[in-house]
Structure formats: structure tokens, C-alpha cells
N, C-alpha and C. Protein backbone atom coordinates (compact mmCIF):
# COMPACT_ATOMS: atom_id res chain seq x y z
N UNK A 1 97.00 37.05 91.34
CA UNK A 1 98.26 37.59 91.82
C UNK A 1 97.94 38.73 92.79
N UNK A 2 98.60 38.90 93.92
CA UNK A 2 98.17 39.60 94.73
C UNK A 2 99.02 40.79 94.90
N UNK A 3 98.86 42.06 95.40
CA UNK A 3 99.71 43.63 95.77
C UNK A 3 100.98 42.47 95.26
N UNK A 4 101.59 42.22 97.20
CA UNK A 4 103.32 41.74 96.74
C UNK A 4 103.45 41.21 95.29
N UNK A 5 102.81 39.99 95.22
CA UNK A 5 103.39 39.40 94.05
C UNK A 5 103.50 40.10 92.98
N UNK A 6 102.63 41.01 92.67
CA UNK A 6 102.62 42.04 91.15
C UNK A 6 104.02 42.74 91.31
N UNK A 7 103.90 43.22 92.45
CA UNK A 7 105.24 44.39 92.50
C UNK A 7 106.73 42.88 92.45
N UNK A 8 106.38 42.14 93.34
CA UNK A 8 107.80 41.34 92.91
C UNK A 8 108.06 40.91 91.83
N UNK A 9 106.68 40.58 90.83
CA UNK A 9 106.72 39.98 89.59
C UNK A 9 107.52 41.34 88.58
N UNK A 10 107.37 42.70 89.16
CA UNK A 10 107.55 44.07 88.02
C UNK A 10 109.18 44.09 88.30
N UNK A 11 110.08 43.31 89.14
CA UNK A 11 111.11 43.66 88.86
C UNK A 11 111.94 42.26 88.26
N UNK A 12 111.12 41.10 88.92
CA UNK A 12 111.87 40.07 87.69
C UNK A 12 111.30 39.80 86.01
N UNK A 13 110.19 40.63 85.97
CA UNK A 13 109.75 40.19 84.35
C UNK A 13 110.46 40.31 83.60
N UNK A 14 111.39 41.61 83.51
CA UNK A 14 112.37 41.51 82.56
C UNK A 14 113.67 40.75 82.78
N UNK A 15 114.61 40.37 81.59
CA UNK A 15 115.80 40.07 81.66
C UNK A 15 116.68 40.98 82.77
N UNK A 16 117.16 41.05 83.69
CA UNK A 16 117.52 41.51 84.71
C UNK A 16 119.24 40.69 85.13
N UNK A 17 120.10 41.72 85.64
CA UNK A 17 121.26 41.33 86.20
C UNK A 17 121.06 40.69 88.01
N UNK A 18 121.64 40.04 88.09
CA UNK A 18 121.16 39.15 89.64
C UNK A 18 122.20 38.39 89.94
N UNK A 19 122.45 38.17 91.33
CA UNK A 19 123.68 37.49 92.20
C UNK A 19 122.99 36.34 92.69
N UNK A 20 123.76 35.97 91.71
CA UNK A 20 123.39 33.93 92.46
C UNK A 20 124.28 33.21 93.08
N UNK A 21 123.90 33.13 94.30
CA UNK A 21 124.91 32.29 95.21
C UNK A 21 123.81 30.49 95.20
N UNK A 22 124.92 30.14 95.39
CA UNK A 22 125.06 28.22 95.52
C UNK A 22 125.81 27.98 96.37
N UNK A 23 125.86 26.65 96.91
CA UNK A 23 126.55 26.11 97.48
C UNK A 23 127.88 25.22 97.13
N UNK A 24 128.88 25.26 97.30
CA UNK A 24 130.60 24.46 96.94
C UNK A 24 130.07 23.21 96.95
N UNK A 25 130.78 22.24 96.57
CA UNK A 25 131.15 21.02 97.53
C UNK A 25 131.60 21.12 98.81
N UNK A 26 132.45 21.32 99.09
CA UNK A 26 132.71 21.67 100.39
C UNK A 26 131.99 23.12 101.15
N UNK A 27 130.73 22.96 100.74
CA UNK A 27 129.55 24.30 101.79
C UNK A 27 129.77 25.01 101.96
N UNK A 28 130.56 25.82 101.27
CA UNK A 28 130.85 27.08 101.26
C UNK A 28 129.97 28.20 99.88
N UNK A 29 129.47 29.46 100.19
CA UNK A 29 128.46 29.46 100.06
C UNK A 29 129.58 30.52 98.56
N UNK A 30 129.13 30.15 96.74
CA UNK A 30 129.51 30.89 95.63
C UNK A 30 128.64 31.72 95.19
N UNK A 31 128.74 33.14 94.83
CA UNK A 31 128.06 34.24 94.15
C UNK A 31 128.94 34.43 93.07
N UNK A 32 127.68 34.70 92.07
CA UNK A 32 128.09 35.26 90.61
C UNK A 32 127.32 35.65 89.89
N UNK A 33 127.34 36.56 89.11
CA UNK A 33 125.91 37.29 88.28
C UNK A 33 125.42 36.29 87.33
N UNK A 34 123.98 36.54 86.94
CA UNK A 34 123.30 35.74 86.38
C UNK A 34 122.43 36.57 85.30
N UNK A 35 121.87 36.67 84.00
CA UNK A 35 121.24 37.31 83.87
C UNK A 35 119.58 36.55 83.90
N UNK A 36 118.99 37.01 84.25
CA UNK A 36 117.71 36.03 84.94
C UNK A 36 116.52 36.44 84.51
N UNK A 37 115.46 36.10 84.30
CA UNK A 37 113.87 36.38 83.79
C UNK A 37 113.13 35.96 84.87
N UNK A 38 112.17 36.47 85.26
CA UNK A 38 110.67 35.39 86.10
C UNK A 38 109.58 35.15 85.25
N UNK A 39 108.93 34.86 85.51
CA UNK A 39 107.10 33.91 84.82
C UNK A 39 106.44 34.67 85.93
N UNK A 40 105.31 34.70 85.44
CA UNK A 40 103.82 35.24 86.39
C UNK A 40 104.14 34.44 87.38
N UNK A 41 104.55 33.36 87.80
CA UNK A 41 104.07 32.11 88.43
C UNK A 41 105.44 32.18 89.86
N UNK A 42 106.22 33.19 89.47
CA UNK A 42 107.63 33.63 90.15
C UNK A 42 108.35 32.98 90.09
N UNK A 43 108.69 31.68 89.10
CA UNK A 43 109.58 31.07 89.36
C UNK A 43 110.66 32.11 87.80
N UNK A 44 112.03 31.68 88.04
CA UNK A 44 113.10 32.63 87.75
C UNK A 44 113.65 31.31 86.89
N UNK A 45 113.97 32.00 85.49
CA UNK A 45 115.09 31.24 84.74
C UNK A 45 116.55 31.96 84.32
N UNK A 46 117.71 31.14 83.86
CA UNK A 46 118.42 31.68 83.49
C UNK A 46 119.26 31.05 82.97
N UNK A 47 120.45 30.98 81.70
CA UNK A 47 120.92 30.37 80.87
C UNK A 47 122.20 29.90 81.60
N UNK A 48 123.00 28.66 81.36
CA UNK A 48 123.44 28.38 81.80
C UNK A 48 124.83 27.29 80.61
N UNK A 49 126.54 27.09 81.25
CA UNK A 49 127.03 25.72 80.24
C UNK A 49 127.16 24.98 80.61
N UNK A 50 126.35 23.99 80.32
CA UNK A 50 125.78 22.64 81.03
C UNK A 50 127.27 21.90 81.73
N UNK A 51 128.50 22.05 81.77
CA UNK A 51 129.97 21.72 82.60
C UNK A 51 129.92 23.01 83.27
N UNK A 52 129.20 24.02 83.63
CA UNK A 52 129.93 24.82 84.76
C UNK A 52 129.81 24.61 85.65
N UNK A 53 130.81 25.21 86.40
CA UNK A 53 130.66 25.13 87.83
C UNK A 53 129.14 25.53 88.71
N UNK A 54 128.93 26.49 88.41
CA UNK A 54 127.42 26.68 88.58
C UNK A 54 126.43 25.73 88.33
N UNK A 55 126.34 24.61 87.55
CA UNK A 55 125.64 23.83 86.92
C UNK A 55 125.93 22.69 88.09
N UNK A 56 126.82 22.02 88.15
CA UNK A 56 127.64 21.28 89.06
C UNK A 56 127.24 21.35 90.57
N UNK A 57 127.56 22.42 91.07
CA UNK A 57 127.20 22.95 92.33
C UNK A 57 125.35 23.06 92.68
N UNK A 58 124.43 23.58 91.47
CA UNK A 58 123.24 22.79 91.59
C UNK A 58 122.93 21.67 91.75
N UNK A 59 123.66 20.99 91.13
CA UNK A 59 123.20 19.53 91.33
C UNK A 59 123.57 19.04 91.61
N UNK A 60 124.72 19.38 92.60
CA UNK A 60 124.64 19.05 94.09
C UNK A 60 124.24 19.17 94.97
N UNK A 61 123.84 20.36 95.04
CA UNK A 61 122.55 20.99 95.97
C UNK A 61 121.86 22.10 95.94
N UNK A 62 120.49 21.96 95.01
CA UNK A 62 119.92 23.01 94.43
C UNK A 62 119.27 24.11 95.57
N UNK A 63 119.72 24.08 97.02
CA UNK A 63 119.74 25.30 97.19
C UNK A 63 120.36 26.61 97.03
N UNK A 64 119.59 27.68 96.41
CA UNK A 64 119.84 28.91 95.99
C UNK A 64 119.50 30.00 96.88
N UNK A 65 120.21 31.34 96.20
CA UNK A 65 119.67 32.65 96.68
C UNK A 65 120.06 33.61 95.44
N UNK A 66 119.10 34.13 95.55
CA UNK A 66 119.14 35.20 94.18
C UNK A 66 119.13 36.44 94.82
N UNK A 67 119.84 37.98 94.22
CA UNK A 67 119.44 39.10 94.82
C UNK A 67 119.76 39.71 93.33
N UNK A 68 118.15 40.91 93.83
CA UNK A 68 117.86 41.58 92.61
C UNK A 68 117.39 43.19 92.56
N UNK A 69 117.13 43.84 91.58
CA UNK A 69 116.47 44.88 91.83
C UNK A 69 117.42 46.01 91.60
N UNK A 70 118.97 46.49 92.38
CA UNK A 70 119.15 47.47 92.19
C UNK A 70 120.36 47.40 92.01
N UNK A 71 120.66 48.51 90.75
CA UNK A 71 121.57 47.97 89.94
C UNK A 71 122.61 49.47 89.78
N UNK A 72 122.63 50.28 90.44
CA UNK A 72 123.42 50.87 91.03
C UNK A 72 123.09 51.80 92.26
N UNK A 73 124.02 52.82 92.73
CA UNK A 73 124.01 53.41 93.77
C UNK A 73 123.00 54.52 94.05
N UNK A 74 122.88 55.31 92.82
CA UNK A 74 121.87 56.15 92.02
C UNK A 74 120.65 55.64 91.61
N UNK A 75 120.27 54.54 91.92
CA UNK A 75 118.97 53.54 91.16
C UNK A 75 118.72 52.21 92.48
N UNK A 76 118.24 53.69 93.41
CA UNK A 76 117.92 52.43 94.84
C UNK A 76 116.22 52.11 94.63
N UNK A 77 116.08 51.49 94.32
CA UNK A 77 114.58 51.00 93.98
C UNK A 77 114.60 49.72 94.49
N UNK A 78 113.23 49.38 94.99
CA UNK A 78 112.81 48.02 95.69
C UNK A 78 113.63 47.18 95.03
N UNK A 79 114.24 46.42 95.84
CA UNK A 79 114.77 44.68 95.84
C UNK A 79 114.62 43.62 96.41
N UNK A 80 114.76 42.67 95.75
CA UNK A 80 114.56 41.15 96.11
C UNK A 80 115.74 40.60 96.99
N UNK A 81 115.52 39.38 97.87
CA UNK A 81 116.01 38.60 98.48
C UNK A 81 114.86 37.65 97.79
N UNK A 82 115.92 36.33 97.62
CA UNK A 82 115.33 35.22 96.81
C UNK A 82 115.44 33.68 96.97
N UNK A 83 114.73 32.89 98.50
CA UNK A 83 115.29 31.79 98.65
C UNK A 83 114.74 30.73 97.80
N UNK A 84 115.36 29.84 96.84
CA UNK A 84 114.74 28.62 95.98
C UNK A 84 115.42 27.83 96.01
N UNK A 85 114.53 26.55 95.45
CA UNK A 85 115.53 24.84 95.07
C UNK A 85 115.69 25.42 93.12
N UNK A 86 116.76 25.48 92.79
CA UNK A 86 117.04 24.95 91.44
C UNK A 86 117.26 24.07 90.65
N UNK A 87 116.80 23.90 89.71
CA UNK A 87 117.13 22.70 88.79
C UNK A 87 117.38 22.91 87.46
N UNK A 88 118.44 22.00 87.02
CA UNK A 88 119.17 22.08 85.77
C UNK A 88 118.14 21.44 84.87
N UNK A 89 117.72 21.76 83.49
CA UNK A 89 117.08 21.70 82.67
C UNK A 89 117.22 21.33 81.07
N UNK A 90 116.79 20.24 80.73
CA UNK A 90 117.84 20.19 79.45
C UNK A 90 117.12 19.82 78.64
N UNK A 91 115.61 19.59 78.24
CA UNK A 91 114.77 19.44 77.49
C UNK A 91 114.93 20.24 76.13
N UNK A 92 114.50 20.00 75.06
CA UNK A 92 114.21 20.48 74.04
C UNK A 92 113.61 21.59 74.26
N UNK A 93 112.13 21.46 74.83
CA UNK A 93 110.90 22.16 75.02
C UNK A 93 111.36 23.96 75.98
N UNK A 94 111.86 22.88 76.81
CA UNK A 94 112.24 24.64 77.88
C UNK A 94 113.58 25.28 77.26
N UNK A 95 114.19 24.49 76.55
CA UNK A 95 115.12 25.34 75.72
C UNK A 95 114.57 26.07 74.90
N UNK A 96 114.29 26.23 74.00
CA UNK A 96 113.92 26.66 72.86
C UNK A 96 112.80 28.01 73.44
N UNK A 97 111.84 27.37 74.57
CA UNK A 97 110.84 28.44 75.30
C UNK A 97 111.99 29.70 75.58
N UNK A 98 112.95 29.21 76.34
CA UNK A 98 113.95 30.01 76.68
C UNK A 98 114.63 31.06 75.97
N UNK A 99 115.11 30.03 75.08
CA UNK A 99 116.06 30.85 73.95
C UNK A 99 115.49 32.09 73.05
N UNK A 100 116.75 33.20 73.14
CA UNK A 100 116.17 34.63 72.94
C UNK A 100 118.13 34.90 72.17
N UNK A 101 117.46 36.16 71.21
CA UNK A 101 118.58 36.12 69.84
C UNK A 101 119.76 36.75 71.00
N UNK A 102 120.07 36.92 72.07
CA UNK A 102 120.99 37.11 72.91
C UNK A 102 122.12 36.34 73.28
N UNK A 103 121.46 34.92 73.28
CA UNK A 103 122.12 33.90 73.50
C UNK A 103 123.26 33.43 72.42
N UNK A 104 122.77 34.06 71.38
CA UNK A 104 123.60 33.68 69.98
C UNK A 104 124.59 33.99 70.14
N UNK A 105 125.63 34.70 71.31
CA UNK A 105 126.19 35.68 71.60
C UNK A 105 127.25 34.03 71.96
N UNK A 106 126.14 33.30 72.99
CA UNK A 106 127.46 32.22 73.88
C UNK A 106 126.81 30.77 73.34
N UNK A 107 126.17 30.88 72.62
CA UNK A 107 125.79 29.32 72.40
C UNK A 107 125.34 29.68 70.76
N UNK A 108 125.60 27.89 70.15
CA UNK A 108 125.38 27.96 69.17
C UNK A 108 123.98 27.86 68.18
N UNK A 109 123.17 27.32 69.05
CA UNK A 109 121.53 27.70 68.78
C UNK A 109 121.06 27.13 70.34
N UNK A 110 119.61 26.45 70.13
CA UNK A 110 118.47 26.04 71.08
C UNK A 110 118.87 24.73 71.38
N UNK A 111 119.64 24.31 70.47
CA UNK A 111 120.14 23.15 70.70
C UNK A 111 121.81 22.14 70.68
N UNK A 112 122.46 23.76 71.37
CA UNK A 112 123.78 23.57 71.89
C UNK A 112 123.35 22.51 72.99
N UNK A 113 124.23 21.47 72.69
CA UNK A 113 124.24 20.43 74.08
C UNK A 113 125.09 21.31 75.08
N UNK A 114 125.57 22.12 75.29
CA UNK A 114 126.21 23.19 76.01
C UNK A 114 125.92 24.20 76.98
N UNK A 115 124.14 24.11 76.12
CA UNK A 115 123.05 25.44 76.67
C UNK A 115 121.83 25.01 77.61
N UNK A 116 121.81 24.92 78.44
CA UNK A 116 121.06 24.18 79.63
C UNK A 116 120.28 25.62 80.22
N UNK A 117 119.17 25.49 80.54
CA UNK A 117 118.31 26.38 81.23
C UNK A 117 118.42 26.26 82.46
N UNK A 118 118.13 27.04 83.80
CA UNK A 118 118.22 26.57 84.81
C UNK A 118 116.78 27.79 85.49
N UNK A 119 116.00 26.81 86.13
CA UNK A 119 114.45 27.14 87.26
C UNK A 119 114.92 27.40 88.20
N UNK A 120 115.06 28.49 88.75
CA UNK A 120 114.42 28.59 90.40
C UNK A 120 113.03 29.00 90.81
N UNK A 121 112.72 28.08 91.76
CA UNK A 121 111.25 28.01 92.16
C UNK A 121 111.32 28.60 93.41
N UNK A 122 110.90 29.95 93.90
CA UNK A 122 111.69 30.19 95.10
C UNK A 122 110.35 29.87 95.96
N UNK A 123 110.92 29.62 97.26
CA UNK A 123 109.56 29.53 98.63
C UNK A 123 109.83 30.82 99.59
N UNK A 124 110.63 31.24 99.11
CA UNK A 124 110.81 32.63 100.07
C UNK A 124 111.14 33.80 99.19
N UNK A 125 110.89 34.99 99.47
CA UNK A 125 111.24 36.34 98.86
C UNK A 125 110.81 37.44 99.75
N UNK A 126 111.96 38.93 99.89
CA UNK A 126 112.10 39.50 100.73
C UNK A 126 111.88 40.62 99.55
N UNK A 127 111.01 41.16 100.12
CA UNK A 127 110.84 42.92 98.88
C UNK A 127 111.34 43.72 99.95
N UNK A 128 112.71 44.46 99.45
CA UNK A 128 113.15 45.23 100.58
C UNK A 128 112.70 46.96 99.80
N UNK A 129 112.94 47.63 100.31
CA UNK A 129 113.07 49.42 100.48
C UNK A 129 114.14 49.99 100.89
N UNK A 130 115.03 50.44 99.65
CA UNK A 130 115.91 50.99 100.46
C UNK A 130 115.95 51.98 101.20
N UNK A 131 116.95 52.74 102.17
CA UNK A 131 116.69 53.94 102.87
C UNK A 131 115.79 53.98 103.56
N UNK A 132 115.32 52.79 104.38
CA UNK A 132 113.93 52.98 104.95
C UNK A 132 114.47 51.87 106.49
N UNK A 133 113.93 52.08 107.39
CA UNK A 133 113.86 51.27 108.81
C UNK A 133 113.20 49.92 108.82
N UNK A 134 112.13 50.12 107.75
CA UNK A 134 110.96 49.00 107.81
C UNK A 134 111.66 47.54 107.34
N UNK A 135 110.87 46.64 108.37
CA UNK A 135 111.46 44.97 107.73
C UNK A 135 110.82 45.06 106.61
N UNK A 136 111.62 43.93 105.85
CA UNK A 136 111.00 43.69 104.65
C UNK A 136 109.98 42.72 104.77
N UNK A 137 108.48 43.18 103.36
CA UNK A 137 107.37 42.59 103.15
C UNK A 137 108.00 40.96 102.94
N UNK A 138 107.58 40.43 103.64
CA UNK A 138 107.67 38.26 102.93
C UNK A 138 106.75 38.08 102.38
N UNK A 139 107.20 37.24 101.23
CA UNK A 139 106.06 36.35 100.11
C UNK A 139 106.73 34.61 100.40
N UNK A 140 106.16 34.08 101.44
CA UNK A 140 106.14 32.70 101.23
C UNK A 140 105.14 31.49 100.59
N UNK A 141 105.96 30.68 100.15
CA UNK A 141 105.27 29.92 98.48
C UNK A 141 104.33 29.08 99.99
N UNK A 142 103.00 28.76 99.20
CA UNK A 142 102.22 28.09 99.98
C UNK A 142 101.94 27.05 99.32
């Protein structure tokens, strides 16, 4: 893992609040918070009810954008720009990897047919700075 990636990896490791936009049916581009995790590996998960609209709109067209990092006005610390393909997930295996006593909150265990995981694998990411002139560092997936 290299400089960028460590520092991009230190703000998605944890469970984190994040704006996920998708695409409509009709291409118009939907945002809505997500609460989201990453893997060493940068790809980003996050829980999902397998009829939402969000769910739907992936798989129709799993292009995404995630934005992350700063979570109020007072708390300007490095953030993400996040371009990925997503995919809806419904295995046993990545459920259960997934599932954390939080969830107990909207689903009824690991194996709510309800509770669907969802990957983004991103090929692009923007580590921005706030208050600063400088473009942002790119991490493109090779």
C-alpha cells in the first residue's frame, strides 16, 4: 500500500457517513447517505433493502460516486471523491462477513432476505484538502 492509499484507506476504514449518488432510470444523477466501510484493498461496502430504490438504480447501472471524509463545518479534514462500478450482493458468505450488531437496528439477522450488501470497487479517487488551492492527489485503480 502506498503514501495515498494508506491515507485514503485512514478515512474509509471505519464505518463512516458518505453521499452516494447513482444513476435514475431516466439519468438523472440520486444522492443519499450511506453508512459505508472500506477493505485494505479500497473497495467500499455498505448495507443495503434488497427492493430499494438504491438497489434498483444499481442494477441498472452500477455506476457510482461516493463522497467522504468531512462531516462537518468545524471538522475540515482530507476528503474523498469516489468514482466506482457497484454491485448488489446477496450471498450468505459476504453477508454475514458484513453483518455487525448495528444492523439489528433495520434487519432481522445475516439472513434477512431484505439485507443485501452492496461493493464499490472504485477506479478513481480524489484526496482533496480543504482550504487549500492545490488539485487534488489521484489514485487510479491499475
Amino acid at each position: 500500500m502506498n503514501h495515498l492509499e494508506k491515507r485514503i484507506f485512514d478515512i474509509i476504514a471505519k464505518p463512516h457517513l458518505a453521499g452516494l449518488a447513482t444513476v435514475t432510470e431516466d439519468g438523472k444523477p440520486w444522492v443519499r447517505y450511506v453508512i459505508a466501510q472500506g477493505a485494505e484493498d479500497l473497495t467500499i461496502r455498505f448495507s443495503s433493502f434488497a427492493n430499494s430504490r438504491k438497489v434498483r438504480q444499481i442494477k441498472n447501472n452500477p455506476e457510482v460516486h461516493l463522497n467522504c471524509g468531512v462531516t462537518g463545518l468545524t471538522d475540515l479534514h482530507p476528503y474523498l471523491q469516489i468514482q466506482g462500478k457497484a454491485e448488489v450482493v446477496t450471498t450468505k458468505d459476504e453477508k454475514e462477513k458484513f453483518w455487525n450488531e448495528h444492523l439489528t437496528k433495520v434487519f432481522k439477522g445475516p439472513d434477512d432476505p431484505n439485507y443485501v450488501v452492496v461493493i464499490v470497487k472504485p477506479y478513481r479517487i480524489e484526496y482533496e484538502t480543504p482550504m487549500t488551492i492545490e488539485a487534488p492527489e489521484i489514485w487510479i485503480k491499475e
